[in-house]
Protein backbone atom coordinates (compact mmCIF):
# COMPACT_ATOMS: atom_id res chain seq x y z
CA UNK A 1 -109.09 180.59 194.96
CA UNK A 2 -105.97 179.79 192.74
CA UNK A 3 -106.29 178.03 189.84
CA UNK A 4 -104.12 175.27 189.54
CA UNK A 5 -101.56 175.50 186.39
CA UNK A 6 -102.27 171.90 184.96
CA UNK A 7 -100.54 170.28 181.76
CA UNK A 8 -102.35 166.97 180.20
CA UNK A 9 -100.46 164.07 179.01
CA UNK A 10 -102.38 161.17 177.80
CA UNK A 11 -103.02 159.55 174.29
CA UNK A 12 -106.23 157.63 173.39
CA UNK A 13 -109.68 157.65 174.16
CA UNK A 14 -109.77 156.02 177.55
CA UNK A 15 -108.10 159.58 178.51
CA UNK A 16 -110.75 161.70 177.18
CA UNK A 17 -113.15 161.61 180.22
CA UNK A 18 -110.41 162.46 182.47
CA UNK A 19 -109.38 165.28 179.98
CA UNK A 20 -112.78 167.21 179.76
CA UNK A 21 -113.03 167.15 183.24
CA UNK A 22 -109.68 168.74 183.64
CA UNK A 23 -111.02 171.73 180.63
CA UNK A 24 -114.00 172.41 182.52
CA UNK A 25 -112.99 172.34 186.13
CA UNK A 26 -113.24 175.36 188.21
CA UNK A 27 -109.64 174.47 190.32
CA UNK A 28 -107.69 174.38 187.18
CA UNK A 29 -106.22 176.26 184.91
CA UNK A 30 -105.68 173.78 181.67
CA UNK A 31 -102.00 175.21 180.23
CA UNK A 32 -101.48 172.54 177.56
CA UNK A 33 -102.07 169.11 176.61
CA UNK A 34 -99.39 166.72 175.43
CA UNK A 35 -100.05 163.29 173.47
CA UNK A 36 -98.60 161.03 171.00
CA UNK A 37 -97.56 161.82 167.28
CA UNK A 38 -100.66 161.43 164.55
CA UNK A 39 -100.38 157.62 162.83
CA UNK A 40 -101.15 156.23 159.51
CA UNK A 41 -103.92 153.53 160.23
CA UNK A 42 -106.35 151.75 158.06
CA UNK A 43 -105.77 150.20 154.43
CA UNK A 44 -104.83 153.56 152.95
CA UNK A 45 -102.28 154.38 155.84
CA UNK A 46 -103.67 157.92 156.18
CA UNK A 47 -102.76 159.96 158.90
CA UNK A 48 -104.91 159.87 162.04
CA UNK A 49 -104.70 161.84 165.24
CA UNK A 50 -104.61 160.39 168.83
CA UNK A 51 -108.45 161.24 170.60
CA UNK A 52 -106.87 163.62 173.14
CA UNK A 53 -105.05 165.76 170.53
CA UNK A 54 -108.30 165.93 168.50
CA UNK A 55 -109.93 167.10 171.62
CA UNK A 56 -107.20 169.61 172.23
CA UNK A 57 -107.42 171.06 168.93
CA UNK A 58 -111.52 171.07 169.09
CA UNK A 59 -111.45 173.36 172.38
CA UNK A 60 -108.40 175.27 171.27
CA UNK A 61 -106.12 174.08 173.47
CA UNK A 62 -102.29 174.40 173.49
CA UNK A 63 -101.16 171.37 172.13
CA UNK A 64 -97.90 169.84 171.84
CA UNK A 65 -97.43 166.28 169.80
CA UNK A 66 -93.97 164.78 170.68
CA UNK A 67 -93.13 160.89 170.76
CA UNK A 68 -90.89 162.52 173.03
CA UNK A 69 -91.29 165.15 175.54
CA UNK A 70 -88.34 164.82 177.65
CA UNK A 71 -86.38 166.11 174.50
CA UNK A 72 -88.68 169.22 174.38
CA UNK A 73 -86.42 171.74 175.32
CA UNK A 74 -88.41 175.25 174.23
CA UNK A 75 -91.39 173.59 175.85
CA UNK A 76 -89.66 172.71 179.16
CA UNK A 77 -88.64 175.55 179.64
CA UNK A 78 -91.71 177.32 178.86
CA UNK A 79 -93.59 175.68 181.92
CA UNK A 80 -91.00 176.47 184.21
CA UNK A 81 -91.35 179.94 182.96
CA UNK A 82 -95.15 179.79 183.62
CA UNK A 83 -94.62 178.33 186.98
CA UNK A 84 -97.03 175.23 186.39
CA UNK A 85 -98.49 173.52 189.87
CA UNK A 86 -99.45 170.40 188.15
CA UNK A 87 -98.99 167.49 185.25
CA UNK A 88 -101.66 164.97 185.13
CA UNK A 89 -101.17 161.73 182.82
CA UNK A 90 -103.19 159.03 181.95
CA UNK A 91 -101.89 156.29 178.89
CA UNK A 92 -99.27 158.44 177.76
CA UNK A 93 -97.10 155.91 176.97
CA UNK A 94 -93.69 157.72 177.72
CA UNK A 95 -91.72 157.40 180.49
CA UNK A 96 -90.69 161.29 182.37
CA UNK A 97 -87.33 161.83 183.11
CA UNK A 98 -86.43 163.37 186.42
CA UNK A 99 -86.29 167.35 184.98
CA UNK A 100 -89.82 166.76 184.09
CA UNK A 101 -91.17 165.19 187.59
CA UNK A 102 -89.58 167.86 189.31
CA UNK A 103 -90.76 170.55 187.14
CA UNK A 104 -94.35 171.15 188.73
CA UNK A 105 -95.01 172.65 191.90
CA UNK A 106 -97.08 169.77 193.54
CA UNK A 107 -95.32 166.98 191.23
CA UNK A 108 -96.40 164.55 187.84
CA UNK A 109 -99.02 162.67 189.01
CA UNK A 110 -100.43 159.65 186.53
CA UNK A 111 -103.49 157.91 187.02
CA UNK A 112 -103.13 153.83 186.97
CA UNK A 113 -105.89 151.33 186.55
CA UNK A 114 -105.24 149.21 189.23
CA UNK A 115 -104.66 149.17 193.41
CA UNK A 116 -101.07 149.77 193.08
CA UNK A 117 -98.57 148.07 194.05
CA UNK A 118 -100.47 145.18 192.06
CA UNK A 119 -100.32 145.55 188.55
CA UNK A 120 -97.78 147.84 187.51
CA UNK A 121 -97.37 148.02 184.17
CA UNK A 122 -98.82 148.35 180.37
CA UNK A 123 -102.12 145.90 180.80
CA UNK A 124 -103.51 146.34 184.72
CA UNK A 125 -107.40 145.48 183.31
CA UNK A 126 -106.75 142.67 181.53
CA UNK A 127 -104.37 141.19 184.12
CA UNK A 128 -107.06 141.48 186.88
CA UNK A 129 -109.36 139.41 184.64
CA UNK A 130 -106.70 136.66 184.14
CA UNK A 131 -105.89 136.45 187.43
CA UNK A 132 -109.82 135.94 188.17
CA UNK A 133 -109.92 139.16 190.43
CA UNK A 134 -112.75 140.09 192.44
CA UNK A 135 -111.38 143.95 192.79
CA UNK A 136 -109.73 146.27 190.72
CA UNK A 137 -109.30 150.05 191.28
CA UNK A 138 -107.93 153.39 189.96
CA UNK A 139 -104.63 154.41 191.69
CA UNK A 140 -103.13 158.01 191.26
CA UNK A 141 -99.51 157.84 192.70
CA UNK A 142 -96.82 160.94 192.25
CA UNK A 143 -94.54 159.77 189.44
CA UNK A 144 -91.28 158.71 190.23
CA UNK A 145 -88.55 157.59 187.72
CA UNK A 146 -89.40 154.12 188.51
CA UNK A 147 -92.64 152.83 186.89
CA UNK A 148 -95.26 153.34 188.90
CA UNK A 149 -93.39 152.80 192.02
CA UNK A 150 -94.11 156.48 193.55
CA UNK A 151 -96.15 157.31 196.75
CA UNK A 152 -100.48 157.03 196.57
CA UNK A 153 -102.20 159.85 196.69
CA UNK A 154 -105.38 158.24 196.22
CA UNK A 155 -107.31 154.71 195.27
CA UNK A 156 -110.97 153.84 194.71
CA UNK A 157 -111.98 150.43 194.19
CA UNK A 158 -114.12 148.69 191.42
CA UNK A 159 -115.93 144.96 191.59
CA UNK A 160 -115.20 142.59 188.97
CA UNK A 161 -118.75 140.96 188.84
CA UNK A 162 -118.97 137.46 187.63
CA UNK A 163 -118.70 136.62 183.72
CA UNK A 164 -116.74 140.67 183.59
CA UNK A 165 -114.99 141.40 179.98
CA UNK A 166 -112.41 143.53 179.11
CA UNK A 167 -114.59 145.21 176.79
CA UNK A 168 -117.06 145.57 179.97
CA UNK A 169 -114.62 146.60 182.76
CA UNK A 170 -112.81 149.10 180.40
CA UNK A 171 -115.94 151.66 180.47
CA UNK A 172 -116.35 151.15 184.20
CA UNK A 173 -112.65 152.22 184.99
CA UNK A 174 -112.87 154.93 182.37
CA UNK A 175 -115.20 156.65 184.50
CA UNK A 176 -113.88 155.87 187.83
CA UNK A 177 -110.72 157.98 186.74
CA UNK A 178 -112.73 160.95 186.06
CA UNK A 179 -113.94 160.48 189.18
CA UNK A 180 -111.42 159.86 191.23
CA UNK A 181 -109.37 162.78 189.20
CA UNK A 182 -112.12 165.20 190.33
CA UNK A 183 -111.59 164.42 194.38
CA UNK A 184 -107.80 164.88 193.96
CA UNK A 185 -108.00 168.12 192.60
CA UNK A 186 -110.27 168.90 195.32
CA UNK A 187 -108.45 167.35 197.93
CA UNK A 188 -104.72 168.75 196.46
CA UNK A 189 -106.25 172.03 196.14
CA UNK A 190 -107.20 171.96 199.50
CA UNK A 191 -103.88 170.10 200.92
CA UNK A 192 -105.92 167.52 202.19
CA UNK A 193 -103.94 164.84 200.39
CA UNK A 194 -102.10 162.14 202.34
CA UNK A 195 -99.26 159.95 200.74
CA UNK A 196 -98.79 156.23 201.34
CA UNK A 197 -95.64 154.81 200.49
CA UNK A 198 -96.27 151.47 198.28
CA UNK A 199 -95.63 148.24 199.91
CA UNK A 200 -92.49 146.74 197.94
CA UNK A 201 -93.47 143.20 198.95
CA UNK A 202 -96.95 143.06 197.56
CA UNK A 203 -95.74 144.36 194.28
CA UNK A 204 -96.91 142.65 190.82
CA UNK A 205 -96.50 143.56 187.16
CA UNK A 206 -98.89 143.38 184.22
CA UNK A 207 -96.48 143.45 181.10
CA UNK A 208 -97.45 144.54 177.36
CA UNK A 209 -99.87 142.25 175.96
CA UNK A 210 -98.31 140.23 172.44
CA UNK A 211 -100.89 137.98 170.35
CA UNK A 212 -98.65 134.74 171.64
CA UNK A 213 -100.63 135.46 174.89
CA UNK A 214 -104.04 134.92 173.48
CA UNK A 215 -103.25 131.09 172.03
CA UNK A 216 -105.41 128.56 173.78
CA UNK A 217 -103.65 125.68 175.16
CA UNK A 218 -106.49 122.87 176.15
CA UNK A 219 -104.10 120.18 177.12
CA UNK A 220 -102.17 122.26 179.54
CA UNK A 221 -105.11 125.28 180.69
CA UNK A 222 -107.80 124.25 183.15
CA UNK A 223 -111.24 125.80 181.88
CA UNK A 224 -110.97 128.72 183.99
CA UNK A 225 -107.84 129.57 182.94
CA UNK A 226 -109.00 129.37 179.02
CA UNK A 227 -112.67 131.29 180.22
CA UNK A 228 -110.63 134.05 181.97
CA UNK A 229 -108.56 134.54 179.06
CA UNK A 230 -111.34 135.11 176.30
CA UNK A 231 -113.14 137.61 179.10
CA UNK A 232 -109.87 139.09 179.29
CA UNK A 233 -108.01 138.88 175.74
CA UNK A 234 -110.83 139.94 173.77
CA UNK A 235 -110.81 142.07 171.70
CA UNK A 236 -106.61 142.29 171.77
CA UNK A 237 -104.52 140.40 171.37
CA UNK A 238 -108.02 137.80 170.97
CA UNK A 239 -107.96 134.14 171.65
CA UNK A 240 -107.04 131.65 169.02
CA UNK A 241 -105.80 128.15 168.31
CA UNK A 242 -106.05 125.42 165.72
CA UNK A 243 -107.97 122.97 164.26
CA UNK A 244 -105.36 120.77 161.58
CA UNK A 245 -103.48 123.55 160.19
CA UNK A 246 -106.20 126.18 160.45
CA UNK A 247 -106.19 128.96 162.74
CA UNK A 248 -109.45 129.84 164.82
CA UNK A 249 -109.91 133.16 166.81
CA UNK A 250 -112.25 131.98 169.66
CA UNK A 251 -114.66 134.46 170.16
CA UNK A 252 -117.31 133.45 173.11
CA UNK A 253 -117.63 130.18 174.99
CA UNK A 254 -119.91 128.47 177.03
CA UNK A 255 -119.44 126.28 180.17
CA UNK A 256 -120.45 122.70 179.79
CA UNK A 257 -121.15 120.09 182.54
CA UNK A 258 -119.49 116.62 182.52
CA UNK A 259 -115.75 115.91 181.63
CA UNK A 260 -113.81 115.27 178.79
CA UNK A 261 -110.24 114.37 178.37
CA UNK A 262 -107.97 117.38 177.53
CA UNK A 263 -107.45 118.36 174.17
CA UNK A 264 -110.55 115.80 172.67
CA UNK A 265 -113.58 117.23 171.12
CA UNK A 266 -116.83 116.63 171.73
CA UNK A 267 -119.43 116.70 168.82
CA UNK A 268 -122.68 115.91 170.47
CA UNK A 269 -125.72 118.05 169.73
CA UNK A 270 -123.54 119.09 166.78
CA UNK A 271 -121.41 121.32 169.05
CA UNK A 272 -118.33 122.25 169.68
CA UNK A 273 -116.85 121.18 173.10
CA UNK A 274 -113.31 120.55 173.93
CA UNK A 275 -112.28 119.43 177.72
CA UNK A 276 -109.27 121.27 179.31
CA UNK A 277 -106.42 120.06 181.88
CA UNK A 278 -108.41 119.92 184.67
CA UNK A 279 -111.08 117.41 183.01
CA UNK A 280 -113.81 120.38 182.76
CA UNK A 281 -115.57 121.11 179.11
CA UNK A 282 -116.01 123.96 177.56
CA UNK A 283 -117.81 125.03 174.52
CA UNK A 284 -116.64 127.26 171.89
CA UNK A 285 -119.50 128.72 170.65
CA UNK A 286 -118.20 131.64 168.10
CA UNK A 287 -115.65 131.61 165.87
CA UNK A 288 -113.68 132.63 162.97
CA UNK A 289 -111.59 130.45 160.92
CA UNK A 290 -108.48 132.74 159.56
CA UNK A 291 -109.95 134.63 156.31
CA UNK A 292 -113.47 133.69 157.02
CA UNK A 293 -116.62 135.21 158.29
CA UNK A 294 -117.85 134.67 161.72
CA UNK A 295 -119.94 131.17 162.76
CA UNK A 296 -121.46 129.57 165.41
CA UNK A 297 -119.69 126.12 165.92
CA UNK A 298 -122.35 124.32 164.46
CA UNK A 299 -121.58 126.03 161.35
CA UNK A 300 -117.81 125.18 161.65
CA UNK A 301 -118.72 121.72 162.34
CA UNK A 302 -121.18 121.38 159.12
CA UNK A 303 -118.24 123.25 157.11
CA UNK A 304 -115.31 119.96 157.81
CA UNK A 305 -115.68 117.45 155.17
CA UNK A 306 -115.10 114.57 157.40
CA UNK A 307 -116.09 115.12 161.76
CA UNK A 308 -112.34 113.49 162.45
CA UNK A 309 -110.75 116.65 161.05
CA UNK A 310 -112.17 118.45 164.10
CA UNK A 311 -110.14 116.44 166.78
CA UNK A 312 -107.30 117.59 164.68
CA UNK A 313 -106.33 120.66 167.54
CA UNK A 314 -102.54 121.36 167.20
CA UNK A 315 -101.26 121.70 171.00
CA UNK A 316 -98.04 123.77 170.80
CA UNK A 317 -98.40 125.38 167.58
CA UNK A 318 -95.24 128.13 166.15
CA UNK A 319 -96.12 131.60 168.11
CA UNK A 320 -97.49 134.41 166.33
């Protein structure tokens, strides 16, 4: 059988899975691999190279780093010179111009983390855990010019179980788009793959995540509103609000029984409770005062001079 001429784009490590399978698969032939310019990160700014273009260089693959490949004329024009079937992308974090999606034989095809037409856009996981989803998926659709608006060539579905994280969902997906990658190779190889036009009317959009998102609102956010956003939120943009004119990042919370008004404190037990809109309490059992280690809200409580200074949460503070 063929091999099918495949070309990688994809950026950090979520794509790495989805990447090795694609090196070691018996159906393709891996031409090149495309990601994201290296980065100065940390304190001292150094350099650092996106996960799939380490990987590339590791297994001594082609590699091309480009913060835009649509502009990437001598490369273009190599693929179309070595007839490539196939470009497979997952976080790449560019949009393709049209010369690009029609370049391949079968089409670009990118891999989404959610059951498209829902959740199109930068932050599909997290939305499904706002929202207070049951389901979430992996989608691979053929790329069209309009964000991921193009037909399905395949879905598989994931559960959200009760109390899911980002940081617990994220690992789960990872691997469902290996596996789902695997049966569409199979399946395209095979031209067993049947397109399904997305439903217009049933679409929804997860935008780019900005800190603003993660503030905590308890006089205007019922308690599963504020409990789906630190399951969500964590670890970015994280969840925060204030106490006086200190900011906390809200770490993990517990679910108390009773009511409370919204916005008022509770002390008793020396904890940390605060009711919501809806009347419902919840207790904010980790945190981290701006500049300061990490405590348990007894700790914060024992560290306030005077108990009043606790009922001191600003509601709408400036957003940052």
């Amino acid at each position: 059988m063929t091999q099918l001429k495949t070309v990688f784009l994809g950026t950090p490590d979520f794509s790495i899975p989805a990447l090795k399978l694609l090196h070691n698969h018996p159906m393709v032939d891996l031409k090149h691999v495309v990601t994201m310019p290296d980065r100065p990160a940390g304190r001292g700014k150094k350099l650092h190279s996106p996960a799939v273009a380490e990987f590339a260089k590791s297994n001594e693959i082609s590699l091309l780093q480009t913060s835009n490949i649509n502009k990437e004329e001598e490369f273009l024009n190599k693929l179309v010179k070595e007839g490539v079937d196939l470009i497979v992308v997952l976080a790449f974090a560019q949009f393709l111009k049209e010369r690009l999606l029609k370049l391949p034989k079968y089409g670009c095809f990118n891999i989404h983390t959610s059951l498209l037409p829902t959740y199109r856009g930068a932050a599909p996981i997290q939305c499904a855990i706002l929202n207070g989803d049951q389901k979430t998926g992996v989608t691979i659709q053929r790329m069209v010019k309009k964000m991921d608006a193009g037909d399905i060539a395949m879905q598989a579905e994931v559960d959200i179980i009760e109390n899911e994280t980002f940081e617990t969902l994220y690992p789960k997906l990872k691997n469902q788009c290996t596996i789902t990658l695997d049966k569409f190779i199979h399946d395209l190889s095979e031209n067993k793959i049947t397109y399904i036009k997305q439903d217009e009317s049933k679409v929804s959009f997860a935008p780019t995540l900005k800190k603003c998102d993660g503030f905590l609102d308890f006089k205007n956010e019922t308690r599963e509103k504020i409990l789906n956003k630190v399951r969500a939120l964590i670890p970015w943009p994280g969840c925060w609000f204030y106490i006086g004119n200190k900011r906390f990042k809200l770490l993990e919370v517990e679910l108390e029984p009773g009511e409370l008004t919204p916005a008022t404190v509770s002390l008793e037990m020396g904890t940390l409770s605060v009711g919501c809109t809806d009347g419902k309490i919840i207790r904010l059992t980790k945190l981290q005062c701006e500049g300061k280690k990490v405590c348990s809200d007894s700790e914060i409580i024992n560290g306030f001079k005077s108990r009043n200074q606790c009922n001191q949460i600003i509601i709408n503070p400036k957003k940052g």
